[in-house]
N, C-alpha and C. Protein backbone atom coordinates (compact mmCIF):
# COMPACT_ATOMS: atom_id res chain seq x y z
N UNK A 1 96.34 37.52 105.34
CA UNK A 1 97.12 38.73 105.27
C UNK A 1 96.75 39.53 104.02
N UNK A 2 96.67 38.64 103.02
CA UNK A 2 96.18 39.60 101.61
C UNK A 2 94.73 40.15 101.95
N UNK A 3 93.94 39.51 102.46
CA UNK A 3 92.46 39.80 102.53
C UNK A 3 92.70 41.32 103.45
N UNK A 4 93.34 40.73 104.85
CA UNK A 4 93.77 42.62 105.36
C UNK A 4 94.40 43.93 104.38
N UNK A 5 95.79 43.05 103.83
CA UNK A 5 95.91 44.22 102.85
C UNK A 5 95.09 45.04 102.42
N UNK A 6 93.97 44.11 101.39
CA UNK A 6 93.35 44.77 100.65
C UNK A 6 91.87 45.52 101.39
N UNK A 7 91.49 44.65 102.28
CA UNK A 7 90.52 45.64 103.14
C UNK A 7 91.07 47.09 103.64
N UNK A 8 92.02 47.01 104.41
CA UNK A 8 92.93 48.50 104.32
C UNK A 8 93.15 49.13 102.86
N UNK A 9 93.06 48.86 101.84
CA UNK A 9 93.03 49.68 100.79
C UNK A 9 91.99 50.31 100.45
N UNK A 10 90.81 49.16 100.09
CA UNK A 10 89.69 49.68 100.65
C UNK A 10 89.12 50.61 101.13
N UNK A 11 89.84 51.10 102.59
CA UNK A 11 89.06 51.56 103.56
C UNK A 11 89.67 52.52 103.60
N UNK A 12 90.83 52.74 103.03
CA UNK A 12 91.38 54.28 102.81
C UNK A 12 91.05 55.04 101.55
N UNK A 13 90.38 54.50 100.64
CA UNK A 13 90.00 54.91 99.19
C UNK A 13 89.30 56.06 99.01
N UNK A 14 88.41 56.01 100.37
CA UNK A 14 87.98 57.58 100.01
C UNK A 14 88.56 58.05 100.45
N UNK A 15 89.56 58.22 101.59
CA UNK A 15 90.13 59.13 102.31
C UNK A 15 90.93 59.60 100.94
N UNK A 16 91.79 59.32 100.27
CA UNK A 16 92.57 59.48 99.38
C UNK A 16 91.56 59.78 98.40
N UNK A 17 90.55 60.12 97.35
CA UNK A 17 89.87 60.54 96.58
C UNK A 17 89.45 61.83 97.46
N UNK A 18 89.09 62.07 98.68
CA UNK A 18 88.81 63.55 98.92
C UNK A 18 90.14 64.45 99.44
N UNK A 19 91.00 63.67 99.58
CA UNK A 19 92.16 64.39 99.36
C UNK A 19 93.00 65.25 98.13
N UNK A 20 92.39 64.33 97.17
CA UNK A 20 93.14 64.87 95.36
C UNK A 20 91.69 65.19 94.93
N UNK A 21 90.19 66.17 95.51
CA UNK A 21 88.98 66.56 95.18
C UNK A 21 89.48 67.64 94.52
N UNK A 22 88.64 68.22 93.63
CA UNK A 22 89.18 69.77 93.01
C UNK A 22 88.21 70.23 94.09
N UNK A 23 89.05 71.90 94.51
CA UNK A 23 87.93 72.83 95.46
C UNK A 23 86.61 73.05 94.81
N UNK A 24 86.06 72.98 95.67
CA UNK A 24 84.34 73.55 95.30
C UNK A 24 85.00 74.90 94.90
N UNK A 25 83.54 75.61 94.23
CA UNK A 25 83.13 76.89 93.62
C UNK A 25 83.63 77.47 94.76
N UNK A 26 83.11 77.67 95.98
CA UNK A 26 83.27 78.60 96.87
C UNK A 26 84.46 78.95 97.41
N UNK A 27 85.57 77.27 97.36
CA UNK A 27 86.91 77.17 98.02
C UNK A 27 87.64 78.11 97.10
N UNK A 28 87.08 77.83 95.47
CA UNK A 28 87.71 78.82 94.73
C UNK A 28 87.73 80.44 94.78
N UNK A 29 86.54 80.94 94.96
CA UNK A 29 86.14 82.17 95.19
C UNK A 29 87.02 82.33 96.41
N UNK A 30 87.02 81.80 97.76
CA UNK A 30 87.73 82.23 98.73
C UNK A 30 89.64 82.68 98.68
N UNK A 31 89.79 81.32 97.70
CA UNK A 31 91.18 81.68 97.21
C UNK A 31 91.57 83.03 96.91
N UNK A 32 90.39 83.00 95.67
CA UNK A 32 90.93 84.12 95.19
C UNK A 32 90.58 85.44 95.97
N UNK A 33 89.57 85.66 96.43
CA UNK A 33 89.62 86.57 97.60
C UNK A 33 90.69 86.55 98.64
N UNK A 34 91.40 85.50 99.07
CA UNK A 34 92.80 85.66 99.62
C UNK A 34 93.78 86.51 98.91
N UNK A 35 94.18 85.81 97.58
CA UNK A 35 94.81 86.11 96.57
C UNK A 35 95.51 87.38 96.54
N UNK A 36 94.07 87.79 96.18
CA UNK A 36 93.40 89.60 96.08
C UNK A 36 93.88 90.52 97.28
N UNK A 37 93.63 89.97 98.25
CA UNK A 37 93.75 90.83 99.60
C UNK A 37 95.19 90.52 100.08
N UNK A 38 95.62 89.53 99.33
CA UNK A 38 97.47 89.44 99.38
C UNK A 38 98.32 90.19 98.81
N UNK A 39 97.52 90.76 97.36
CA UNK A 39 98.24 91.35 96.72
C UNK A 39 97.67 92.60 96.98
N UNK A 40 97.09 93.53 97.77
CA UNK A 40 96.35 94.60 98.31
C UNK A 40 97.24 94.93 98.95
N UNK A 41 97.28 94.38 100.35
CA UNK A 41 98.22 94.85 101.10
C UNK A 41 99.82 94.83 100.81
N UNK A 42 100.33 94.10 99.68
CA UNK A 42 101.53 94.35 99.16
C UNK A 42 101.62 95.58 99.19
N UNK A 43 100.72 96.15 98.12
CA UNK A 43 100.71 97.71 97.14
C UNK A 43 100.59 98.52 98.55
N UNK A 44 99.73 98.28 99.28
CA UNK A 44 99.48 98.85 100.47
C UNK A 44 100.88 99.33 101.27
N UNK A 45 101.54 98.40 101.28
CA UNK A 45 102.99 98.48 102.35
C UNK A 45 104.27 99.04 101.38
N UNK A 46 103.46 99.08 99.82
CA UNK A 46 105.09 99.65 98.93
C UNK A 46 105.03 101.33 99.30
N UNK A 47 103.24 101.12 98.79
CA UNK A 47 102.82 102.84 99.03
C UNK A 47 103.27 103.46 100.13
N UNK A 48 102.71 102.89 101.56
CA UNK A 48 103.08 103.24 102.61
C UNK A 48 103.34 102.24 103.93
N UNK A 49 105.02 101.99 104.00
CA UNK A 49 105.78 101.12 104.07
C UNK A 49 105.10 101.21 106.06
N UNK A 50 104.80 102.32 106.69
CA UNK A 50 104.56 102.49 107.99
C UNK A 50 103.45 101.50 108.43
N UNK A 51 102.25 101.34 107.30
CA UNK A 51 101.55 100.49 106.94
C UNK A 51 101.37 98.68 107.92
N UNK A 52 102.62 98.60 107.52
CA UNK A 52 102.60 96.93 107.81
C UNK A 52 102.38 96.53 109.36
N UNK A 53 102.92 97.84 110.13
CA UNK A 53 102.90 97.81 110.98
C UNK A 53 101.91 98.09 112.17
N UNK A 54 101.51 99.17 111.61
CA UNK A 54 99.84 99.04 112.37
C UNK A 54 98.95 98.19 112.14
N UNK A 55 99.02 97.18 111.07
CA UNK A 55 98.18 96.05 110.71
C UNK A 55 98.70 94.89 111.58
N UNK A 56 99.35 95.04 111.24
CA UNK A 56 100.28 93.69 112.56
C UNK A 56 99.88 93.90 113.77
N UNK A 57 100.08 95.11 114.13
CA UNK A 57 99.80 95.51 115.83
C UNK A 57 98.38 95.60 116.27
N UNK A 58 97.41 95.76 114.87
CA UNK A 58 96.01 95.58 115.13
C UNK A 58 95.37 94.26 115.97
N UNK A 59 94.21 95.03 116.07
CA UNK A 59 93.23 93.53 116.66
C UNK A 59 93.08 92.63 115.16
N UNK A 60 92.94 93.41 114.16
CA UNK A 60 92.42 92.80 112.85
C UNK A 60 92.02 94.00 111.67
N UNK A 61 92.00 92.85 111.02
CA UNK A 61 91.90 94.22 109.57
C UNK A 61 90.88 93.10 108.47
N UNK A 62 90.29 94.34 107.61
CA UNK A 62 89.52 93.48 106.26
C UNK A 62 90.25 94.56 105.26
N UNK A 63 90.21 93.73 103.92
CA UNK A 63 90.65 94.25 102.62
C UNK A 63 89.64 93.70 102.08
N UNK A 64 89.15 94.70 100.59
CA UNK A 64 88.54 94.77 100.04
C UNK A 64 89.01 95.21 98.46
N UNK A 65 88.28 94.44 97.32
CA UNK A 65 88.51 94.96 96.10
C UNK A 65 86.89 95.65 95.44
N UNK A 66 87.03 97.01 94.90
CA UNK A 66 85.51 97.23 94.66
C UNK A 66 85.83 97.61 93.01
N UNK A 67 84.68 97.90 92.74
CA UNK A 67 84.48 98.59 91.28
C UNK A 67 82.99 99.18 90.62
N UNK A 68 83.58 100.62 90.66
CA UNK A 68 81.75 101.27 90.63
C UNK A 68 81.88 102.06 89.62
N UNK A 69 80.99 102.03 88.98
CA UNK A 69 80.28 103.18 87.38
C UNK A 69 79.73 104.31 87.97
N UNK A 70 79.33 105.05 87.53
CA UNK A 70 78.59 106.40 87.39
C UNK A 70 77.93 106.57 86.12
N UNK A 71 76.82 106.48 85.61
CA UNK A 71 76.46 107.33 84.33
C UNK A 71 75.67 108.15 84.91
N UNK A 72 75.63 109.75 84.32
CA UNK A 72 74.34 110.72 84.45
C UNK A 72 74.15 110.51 85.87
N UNK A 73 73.24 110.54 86.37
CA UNK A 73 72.69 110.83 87.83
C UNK A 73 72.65 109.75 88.58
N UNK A 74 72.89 108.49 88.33
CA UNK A 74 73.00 107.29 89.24
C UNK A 74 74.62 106.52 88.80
N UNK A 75 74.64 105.89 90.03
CA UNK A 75 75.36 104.60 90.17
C UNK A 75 75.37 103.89 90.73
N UNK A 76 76.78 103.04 91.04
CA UNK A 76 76.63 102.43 92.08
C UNK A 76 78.25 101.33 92.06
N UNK A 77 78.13 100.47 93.10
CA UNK A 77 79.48 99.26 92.72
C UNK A 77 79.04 98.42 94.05
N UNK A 78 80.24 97.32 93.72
CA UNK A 78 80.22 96.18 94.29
C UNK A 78 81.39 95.95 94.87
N UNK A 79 81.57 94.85 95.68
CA UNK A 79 82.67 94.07 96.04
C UNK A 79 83.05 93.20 97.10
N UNK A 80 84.05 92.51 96.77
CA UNK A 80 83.65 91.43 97.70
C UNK A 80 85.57 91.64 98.64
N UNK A 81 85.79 90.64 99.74
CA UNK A 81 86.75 90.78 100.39
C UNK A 81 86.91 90.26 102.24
N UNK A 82 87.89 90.20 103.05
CA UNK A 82 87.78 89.24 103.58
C UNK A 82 88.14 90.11 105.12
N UNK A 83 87.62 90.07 106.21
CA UNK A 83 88.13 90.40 107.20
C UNK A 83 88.67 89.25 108.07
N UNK A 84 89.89 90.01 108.60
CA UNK A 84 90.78 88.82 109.66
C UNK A 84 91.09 89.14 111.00
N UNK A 85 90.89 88.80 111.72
CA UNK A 85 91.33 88.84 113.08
C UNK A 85 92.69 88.17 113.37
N UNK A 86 93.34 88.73 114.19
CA UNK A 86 94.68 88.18 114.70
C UNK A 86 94.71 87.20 115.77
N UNK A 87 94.54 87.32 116.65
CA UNK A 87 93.68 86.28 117.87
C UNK A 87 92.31 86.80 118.39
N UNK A 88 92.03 85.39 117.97
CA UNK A 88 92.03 84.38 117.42
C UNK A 88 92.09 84.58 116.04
N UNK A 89 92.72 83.58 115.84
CA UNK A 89 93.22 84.17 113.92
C UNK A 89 91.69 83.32 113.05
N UNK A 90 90.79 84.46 112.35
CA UNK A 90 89.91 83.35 112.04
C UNK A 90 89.17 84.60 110.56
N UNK A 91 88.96 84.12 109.50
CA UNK A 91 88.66 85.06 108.35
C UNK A 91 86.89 85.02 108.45
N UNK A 92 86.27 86.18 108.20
CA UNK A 92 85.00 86.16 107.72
C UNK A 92 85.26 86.79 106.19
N UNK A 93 84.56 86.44 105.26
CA UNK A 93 84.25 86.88 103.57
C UNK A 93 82.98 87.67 104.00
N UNK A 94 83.62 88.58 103.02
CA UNK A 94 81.98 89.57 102.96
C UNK A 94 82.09 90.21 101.80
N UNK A 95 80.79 90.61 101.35
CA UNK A 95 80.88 91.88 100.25
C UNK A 95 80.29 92.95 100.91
N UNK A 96 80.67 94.31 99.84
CA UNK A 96 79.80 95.24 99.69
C UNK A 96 79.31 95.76 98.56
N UNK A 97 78.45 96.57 98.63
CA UNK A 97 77.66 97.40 98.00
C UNK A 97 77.13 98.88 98.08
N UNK A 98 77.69 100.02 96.80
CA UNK A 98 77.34 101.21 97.09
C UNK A 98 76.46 101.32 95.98
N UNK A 99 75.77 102.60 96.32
CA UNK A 99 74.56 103.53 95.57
C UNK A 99 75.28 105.11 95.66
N UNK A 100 75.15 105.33 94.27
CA UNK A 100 75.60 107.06 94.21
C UNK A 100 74.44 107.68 93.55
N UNK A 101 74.66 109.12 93.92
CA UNK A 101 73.09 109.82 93.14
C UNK A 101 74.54 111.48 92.95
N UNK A 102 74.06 112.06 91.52
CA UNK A 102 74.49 112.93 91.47
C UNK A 102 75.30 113.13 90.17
N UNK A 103 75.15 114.08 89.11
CA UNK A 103 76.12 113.91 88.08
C UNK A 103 77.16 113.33 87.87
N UNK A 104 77.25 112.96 86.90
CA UNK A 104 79.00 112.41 86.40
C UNK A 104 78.58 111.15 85.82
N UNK A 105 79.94 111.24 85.06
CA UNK A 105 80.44 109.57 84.45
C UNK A 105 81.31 109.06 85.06
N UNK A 106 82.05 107.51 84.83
CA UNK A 106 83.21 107.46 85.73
C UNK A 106 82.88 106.10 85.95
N UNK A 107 84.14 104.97 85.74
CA UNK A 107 84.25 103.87 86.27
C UNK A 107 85.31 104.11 87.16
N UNK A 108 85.28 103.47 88.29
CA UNK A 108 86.57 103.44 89.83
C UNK A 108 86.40 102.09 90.38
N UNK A 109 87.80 101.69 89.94
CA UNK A 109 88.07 100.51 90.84
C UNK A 109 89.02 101.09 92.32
N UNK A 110 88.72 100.44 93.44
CA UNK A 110 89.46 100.97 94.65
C UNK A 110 89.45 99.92 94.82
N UNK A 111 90.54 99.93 95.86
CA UNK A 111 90.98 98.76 97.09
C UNK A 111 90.84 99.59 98.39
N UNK A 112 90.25 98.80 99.53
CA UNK A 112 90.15 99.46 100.51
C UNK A 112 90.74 98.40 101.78
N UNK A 113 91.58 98.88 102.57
CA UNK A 113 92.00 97.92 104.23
C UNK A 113 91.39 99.20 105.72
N UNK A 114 90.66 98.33 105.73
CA UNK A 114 90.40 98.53 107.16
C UNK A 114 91.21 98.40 108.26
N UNK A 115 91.63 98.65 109.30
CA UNK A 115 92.33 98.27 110.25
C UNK A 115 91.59 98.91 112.01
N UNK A 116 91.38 97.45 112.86
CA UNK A 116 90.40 97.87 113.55
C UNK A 116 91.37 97.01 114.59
N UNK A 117 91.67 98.61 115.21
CA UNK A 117 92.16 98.65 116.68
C UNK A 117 91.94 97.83 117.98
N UNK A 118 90.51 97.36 118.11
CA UNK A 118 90.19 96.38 119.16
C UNK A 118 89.17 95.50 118.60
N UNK A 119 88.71 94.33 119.40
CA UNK A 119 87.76 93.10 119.02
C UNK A 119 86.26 94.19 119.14
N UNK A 120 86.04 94.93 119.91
CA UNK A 120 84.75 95.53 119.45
C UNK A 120 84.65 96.07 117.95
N UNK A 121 85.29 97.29 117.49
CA UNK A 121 85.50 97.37 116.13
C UNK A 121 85.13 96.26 115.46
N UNK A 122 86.31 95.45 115.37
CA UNK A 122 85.61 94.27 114.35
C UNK A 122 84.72 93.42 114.31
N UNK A 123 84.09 93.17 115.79
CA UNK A 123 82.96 92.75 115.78
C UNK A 123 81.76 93.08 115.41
N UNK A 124 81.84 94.72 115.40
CA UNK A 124 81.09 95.14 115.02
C UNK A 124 81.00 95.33 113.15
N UNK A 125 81.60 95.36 113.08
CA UNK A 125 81.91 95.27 111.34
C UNK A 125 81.53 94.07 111.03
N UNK A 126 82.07 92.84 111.35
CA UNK A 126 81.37 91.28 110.87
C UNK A 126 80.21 90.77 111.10
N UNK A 127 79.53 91.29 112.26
CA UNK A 127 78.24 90.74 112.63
C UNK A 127 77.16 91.59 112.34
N UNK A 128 77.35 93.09 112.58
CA UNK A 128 76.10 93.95 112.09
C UNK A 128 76.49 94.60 111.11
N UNK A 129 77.36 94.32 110.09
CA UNK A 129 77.52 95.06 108.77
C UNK A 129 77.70 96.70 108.68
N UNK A 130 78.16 96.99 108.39
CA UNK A 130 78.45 98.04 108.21
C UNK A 130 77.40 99.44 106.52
N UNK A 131 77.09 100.08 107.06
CA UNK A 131 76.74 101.28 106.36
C UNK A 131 76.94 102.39 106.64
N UNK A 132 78.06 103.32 105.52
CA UNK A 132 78.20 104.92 105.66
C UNK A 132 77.31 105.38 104.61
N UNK A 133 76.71 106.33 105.30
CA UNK A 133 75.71 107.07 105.15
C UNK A 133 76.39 108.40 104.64
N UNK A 134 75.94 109.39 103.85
CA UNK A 134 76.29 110.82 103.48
C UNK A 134 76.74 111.67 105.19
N UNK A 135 76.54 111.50 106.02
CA UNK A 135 76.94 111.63 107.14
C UNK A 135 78.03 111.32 107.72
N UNK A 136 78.55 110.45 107.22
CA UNK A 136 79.87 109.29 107.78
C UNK A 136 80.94 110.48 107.85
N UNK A 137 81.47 110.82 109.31
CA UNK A 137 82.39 111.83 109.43
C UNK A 137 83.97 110.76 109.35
N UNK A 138 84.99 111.81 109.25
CA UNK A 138 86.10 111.33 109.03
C UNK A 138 87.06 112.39 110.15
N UNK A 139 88.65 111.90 110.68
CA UNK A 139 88.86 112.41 111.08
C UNK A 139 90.51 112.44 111.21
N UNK A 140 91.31 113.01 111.87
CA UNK A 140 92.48 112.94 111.60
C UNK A 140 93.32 112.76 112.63
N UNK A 141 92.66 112.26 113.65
CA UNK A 141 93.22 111.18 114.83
C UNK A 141 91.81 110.25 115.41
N UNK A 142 92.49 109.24 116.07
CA UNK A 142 91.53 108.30 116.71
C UNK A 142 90.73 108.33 117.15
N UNK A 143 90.47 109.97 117.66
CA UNK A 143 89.46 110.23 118.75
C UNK A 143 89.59 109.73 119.96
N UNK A 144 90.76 109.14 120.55
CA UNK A 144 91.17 108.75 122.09
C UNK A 144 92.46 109.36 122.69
N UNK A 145 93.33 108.87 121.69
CA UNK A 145 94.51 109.50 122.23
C UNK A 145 95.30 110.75 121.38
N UNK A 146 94.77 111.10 120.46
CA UNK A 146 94.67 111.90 119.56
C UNK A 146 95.87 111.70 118.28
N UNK A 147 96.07 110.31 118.50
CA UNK A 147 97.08 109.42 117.57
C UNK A 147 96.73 109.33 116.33
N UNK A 148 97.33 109.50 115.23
CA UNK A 148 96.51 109.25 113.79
C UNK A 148 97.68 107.95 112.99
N UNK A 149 96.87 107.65 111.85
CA UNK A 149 97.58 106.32 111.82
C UNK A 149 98.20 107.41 110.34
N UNK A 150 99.24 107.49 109.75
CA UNK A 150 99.71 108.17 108.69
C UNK A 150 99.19 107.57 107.64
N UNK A 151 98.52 108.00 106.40
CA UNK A 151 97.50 107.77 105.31
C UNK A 151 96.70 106.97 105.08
N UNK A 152 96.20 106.86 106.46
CA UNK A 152 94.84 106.24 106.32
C UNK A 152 93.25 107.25 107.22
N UNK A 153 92.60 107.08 107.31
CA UNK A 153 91.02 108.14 107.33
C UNK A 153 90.64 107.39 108.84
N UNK A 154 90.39 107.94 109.86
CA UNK A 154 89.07 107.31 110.98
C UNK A 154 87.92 107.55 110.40
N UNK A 155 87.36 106.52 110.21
CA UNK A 155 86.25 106.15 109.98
C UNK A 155 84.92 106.07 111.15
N UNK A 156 85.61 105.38 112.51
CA UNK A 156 84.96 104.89 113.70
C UNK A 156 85.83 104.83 114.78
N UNK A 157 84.55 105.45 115.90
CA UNK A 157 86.38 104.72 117.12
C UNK A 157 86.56 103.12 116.87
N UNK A 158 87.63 103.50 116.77
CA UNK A 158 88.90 102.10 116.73
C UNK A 158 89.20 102.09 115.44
N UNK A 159 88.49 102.08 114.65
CA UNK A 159 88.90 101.65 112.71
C UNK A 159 89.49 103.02 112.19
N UNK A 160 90.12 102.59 111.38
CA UNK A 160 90.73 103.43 110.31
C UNK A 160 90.63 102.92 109.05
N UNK A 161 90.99 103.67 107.91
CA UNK A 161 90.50 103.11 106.83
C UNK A 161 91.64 103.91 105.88
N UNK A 162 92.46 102.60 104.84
CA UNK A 162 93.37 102.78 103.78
C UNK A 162 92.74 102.96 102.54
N UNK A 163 92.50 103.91 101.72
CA UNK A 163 92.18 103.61 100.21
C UNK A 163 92.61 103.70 99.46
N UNK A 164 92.99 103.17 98.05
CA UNK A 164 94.12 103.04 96.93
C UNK A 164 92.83 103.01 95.74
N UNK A 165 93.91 103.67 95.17
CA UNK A 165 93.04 103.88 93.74
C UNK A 165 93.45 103.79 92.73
N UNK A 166 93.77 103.63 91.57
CA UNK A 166 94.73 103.83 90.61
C UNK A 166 95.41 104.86 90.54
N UNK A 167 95.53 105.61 91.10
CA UNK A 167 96.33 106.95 91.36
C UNK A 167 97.42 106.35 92.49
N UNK A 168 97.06 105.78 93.41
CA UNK A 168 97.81 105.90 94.96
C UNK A 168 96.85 105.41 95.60
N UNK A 169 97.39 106.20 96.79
CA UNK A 169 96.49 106.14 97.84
C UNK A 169 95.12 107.25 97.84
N UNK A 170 94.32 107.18 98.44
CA UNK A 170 93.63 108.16 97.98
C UNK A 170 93.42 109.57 99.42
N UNK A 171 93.11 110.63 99.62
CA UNK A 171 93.39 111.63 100.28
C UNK A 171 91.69 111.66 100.84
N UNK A 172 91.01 111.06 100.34
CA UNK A 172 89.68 111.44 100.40
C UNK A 172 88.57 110.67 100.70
N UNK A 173 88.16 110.40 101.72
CA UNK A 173 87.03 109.39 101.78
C UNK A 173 86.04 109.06 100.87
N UNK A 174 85.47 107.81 99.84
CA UNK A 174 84.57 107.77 99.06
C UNK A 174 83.89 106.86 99.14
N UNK A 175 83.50 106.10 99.93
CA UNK A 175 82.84 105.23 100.59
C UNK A 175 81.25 105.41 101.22
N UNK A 176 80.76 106.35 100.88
CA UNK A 176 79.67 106.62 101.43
C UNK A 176 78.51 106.56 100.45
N UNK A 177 77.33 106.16 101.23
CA UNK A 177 76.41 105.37 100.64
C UNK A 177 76.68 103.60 100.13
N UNK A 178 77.51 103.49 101.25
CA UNK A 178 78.16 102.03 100.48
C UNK A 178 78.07 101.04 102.18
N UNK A 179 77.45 100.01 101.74
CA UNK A 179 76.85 98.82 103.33
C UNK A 179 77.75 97.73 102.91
N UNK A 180 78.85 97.49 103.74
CA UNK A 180 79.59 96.09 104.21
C UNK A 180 78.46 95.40 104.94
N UNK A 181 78.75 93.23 104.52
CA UNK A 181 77.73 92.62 105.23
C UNK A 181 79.17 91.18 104.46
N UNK A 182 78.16 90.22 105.34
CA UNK A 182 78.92 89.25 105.96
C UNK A 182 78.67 88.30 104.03
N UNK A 183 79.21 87.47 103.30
CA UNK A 183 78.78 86.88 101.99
C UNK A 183 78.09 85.59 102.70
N UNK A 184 76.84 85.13 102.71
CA UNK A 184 76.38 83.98 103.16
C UNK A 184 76.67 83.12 102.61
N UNK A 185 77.15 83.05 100.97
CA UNK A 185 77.82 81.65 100.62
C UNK A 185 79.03 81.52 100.67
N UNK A 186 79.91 82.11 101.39
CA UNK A 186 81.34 81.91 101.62
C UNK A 186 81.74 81.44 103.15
N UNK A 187 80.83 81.70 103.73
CA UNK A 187 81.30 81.62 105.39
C UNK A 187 80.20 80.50 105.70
């Protein structure tokens, strides 16, 4: 009986050592990319409380945290952030990346939520990445039913797009020249 005991102790030892593991690098990064996009859409729903609700009723949505410079005639920014689907409930991590050309100075941190009306939308956003181009039109209904979502931008049929800035929300699309793509070491 002791010899079983202790073979069962044994034999659960690792189970119990990868249970009390500290997260890898990446589990960490993902956290905090949760974190981030938890406390996004807070600010998101204080700003504009109508908010919560078209995200809920969505197919899915991504949030994003960015932060871009300007000196003299170039720039550019980064950022990373997480898109989610509702059903099937399942997260992809991704970053992005913009390029600016054109006078000015200027550091801007934004937060940006997507919210994408059907599984095409977001499929299309997670698998072939996304790039707005100086072209990227905007609009002030869906383009179907001529429904607009209140302070947020169409971007694409089905998506809409929230942006916050240290000001608020922002009135103005600034996203262009800037490619969403999937983070290969997070997913």
């Amino acid at each position: 009986m002791k010899n079983l005991v202790l073979l069962a102790a044994i034999a659960l030892f690792p189970v119990q050592l990868a249970a009390t593991a500290e997260p890898t690098q990446a589990q960490q990064t993902q956290n905090a990319i949760r974190q981030s996009a938890s406390e996004i859409l807070e600010e998101l729903y204080q700003i504009k409380p109508s908010s919560r609700k078209q995200i809920a009723s969505a197919y899915g949505y991504a949030v994003f945290s960015t932060f871009g410079m300007k000196l003299m005639v170039a720039g550019g920014g980064n950022g990373k952030g997480v898109a989610v689907s509702h059903k099937p409930k399942r997260e992809v991590f991704m970053k992005m990346v913009s390029v600016q050309a054109g006078l000015g100075f200027g550091i801007k941190k934004a937060r940006l939520v997507f919210v994408f009306k059907n599984k095409g939308a977001f499929d299309q956003f997670i698998n072939s990445g996304w790039e707005f181009g100086g072209q990227a039109s905007v609009a002030a209904t869906d383009g179907a039913s001529g429904l607009a979502i209140d302070g947020a931008v169409s971007v694409a049929p089905g998506v809409w797009l929230y942006q916050m800035t240290d000001k608020g929300l922002a009135a103005e699309l600034a996203v262009k020249g800037t490619k969403f793509y999937r983070d290969p070491d997070l997913n």
